[in-house]
N, C-alpha and C. Protein backbone atom coordinates (compact mmCIF):
# COMPACT_ATOMS: atom_id res chain seq x y z
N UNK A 1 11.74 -49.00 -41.04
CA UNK A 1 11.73 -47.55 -40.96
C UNK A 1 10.44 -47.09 -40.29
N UNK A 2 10.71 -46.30 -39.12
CA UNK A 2 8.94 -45.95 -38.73
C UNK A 2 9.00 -44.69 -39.29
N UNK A 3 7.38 -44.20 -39.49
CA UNK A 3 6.94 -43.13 -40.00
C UNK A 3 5.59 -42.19 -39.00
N UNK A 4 6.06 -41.07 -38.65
CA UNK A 4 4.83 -40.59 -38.02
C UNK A 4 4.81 -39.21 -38.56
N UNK A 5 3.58 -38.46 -37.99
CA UNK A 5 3.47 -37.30 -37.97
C UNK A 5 3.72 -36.21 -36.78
N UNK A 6 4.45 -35.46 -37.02
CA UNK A 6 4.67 -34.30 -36.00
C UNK A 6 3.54 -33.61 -36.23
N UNK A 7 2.53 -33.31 -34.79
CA UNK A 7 1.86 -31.73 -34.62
C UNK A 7 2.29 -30.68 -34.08
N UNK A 8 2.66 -29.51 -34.39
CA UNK A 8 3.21 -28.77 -33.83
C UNK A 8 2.63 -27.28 -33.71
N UNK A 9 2.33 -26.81 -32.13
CA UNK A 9 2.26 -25.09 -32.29
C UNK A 9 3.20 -24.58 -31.69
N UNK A 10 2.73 -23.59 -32.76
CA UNK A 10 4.52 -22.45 -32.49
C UNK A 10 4.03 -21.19 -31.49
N UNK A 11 4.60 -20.43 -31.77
CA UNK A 11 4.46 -19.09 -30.73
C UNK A 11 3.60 -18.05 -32.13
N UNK A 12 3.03 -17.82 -31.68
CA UNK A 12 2.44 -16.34 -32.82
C UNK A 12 2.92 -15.76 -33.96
N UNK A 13 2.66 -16.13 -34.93
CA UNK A 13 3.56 -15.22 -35.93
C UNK A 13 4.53 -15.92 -36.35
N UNK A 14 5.02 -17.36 -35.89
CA UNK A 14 6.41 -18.25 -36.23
C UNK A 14 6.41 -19.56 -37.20
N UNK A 15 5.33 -19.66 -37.45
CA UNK A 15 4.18 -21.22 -38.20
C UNK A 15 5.44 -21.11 -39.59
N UNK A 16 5.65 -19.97 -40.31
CA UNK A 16 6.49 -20.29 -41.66
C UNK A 16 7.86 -20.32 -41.19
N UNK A 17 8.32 -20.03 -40.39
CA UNK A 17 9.57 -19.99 -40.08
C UNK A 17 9.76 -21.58 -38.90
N UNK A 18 9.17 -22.04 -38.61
CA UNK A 18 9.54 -23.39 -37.93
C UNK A 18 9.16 -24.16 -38.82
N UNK A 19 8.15 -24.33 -39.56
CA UNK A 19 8.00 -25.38 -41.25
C UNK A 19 9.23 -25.18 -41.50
N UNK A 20 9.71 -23.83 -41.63
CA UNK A 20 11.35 -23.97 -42.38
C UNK A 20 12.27 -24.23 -41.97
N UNK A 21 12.79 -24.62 -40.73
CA UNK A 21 13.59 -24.68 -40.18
C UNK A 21 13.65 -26.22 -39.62
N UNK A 22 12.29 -26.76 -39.48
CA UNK A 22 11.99 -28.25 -39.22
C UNK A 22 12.25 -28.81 -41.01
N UNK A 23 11.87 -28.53 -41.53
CA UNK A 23 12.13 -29.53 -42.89
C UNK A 23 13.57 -29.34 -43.14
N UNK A 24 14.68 -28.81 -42.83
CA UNK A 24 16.21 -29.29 -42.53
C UNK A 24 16.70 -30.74 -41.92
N UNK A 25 15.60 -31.20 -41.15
CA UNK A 25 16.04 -31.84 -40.24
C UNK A 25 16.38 -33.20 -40.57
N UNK A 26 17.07 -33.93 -40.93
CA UNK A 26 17.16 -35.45 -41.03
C UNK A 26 15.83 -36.31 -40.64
N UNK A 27 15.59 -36.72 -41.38
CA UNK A 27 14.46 -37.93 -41.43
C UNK A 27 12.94 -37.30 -41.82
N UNK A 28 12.95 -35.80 -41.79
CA UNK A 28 11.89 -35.09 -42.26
C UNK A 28 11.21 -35.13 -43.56
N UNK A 29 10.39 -35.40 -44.03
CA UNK A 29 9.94 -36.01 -45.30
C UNK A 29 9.12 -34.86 -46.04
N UNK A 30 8.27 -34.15 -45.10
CA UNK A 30 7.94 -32.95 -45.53
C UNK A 30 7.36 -31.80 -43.94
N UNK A 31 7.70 -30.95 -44.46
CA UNK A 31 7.08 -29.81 -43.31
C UNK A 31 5.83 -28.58 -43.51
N UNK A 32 4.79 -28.64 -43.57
CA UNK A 32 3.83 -28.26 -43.50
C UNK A 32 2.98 -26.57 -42.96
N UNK A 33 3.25 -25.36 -42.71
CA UNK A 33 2.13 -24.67 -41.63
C UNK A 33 1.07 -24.79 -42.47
N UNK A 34 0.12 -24.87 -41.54
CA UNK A 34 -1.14 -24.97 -41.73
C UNK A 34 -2.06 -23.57 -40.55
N UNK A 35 -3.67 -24.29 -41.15
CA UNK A 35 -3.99 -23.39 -40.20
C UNK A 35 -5.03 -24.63 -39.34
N UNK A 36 -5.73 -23.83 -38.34
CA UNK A 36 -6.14 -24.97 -36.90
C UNK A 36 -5.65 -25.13 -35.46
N UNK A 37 -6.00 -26.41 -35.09
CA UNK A 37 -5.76 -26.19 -33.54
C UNK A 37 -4.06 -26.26 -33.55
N UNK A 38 -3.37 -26.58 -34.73
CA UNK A 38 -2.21 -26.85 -34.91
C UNK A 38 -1.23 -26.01 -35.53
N UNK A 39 -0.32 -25.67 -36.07
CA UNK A 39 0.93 -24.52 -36.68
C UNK A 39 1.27 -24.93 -37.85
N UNK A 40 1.98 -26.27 -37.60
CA UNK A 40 2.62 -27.14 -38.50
C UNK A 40 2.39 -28.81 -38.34
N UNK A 41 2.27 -29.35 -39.53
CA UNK A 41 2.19 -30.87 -39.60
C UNK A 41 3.61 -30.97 -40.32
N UNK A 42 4.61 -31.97 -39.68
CA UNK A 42 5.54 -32.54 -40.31
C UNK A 42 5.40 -33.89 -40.48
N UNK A 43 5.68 -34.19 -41.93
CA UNK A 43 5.79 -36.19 -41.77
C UNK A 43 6.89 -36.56 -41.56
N UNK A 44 7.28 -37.39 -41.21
CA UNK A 44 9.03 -38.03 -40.47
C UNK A 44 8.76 -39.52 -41.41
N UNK A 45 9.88 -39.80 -42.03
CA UNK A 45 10.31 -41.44 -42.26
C UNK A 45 11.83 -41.60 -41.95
N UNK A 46 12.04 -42.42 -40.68
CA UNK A 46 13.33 -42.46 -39.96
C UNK A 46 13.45 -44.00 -39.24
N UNK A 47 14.81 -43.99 -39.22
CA UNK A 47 15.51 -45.45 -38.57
C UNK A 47 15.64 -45.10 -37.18
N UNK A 48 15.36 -43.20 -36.92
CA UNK A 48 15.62 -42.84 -35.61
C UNK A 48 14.65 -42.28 -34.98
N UNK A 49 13.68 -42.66 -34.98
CA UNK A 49 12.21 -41.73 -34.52
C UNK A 49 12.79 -40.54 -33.47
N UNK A 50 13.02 -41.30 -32.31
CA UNK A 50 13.34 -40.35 -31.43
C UNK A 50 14.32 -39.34 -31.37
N UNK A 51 15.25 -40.11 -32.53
CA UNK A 51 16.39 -38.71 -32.28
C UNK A 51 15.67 -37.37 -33.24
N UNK A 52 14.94 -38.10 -33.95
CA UNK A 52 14.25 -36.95 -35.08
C UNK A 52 13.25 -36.04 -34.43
N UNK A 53 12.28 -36.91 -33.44
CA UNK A 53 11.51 -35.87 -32.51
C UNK A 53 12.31 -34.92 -31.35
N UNK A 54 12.96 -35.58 -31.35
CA UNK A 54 14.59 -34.35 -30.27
C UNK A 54 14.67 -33.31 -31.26
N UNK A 55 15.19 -33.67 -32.18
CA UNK A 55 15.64 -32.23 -32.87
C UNK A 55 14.20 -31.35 -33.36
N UNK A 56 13.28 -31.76 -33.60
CA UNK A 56 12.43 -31.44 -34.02
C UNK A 56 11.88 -30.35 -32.99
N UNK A 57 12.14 -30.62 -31.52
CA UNK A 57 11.66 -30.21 -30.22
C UNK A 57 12.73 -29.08 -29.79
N UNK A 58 13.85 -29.35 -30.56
CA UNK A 58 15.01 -28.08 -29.96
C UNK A 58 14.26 -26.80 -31.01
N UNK A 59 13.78 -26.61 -32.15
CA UNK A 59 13.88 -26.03 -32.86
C UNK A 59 12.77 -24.31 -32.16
N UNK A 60 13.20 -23.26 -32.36
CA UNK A 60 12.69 -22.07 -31.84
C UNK A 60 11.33 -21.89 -32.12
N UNK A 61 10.59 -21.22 -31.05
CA UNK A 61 9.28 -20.80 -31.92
C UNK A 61 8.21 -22.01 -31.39
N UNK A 62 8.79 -23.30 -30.54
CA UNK A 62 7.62 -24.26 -30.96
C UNK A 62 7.17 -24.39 -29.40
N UNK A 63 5.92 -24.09 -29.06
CA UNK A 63 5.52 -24.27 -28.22
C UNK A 63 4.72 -25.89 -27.32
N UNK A 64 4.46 -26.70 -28.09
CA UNK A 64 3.91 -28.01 -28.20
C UNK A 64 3.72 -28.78 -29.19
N UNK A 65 4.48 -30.24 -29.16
CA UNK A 65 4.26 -31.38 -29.84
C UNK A 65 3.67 -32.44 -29.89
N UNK A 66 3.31 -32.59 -30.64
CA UNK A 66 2.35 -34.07 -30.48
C UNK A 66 2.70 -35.00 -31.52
N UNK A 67 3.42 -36.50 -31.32
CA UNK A 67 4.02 -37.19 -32.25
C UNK A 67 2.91 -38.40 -32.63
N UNK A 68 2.65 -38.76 -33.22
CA UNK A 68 1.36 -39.66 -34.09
C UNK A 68 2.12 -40.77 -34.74
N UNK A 69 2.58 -41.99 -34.28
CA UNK A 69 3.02 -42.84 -35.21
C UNK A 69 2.39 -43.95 -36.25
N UNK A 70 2.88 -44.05 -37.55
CA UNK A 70 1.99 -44.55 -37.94
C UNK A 70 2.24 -45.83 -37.64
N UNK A 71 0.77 -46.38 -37.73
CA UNK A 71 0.84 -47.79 -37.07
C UNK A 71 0.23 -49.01 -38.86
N UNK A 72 0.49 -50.10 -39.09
CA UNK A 72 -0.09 -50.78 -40.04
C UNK A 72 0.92 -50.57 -41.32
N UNK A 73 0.23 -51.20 -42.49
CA UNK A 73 0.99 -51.05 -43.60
C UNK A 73 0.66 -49.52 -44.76
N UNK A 74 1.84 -49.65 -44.87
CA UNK A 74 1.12 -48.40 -45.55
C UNK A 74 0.03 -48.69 -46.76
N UNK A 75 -0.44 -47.13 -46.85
CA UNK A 75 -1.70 -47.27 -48.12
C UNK A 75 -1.17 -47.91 -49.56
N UNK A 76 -2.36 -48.32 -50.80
CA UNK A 76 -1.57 -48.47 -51.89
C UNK A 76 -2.07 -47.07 -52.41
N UNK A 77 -0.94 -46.85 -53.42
CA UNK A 77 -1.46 -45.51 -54.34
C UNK A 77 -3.00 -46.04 -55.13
């Protein structure tokens, strides 16, 4: 299963409404706005990376993505 992080900025004013509309999405694990050079952080755990960053990229409001995969094993708690 790979796991990355979506960065995402939206258009002005759209940061809670694309968190909401991205955490629908299949393979989305959690969806995030924040504040920074960024809108929203989403985490992804998927068998389909790419089809998950497609949909992730159709969604309104989002002006630029940046996908971060994680690389290594994951942490222990």
């Amino acid at each position: 299963m790979a796991q990355a992080y979506i960065l995402i900025q939206t258009e002005v004013g759209r940061a809670s409404a694309v968190a909401s509309d991205v955490a629908g999405i299949a393979g989305v694990s959690r969806a995030e706005d924040v504040t920074g050079p960024y809108d929203v952080i989403v985490q992804v755990a998927t068998d389909a990376l790419g089809d998950t960053v497609r949909a992730v990229q159709k969604v309104p409001g989002i002006t630029r993505t940046l996908t971060c995969p994680v690389v290594g094993a994951p942490a222990s708690a």
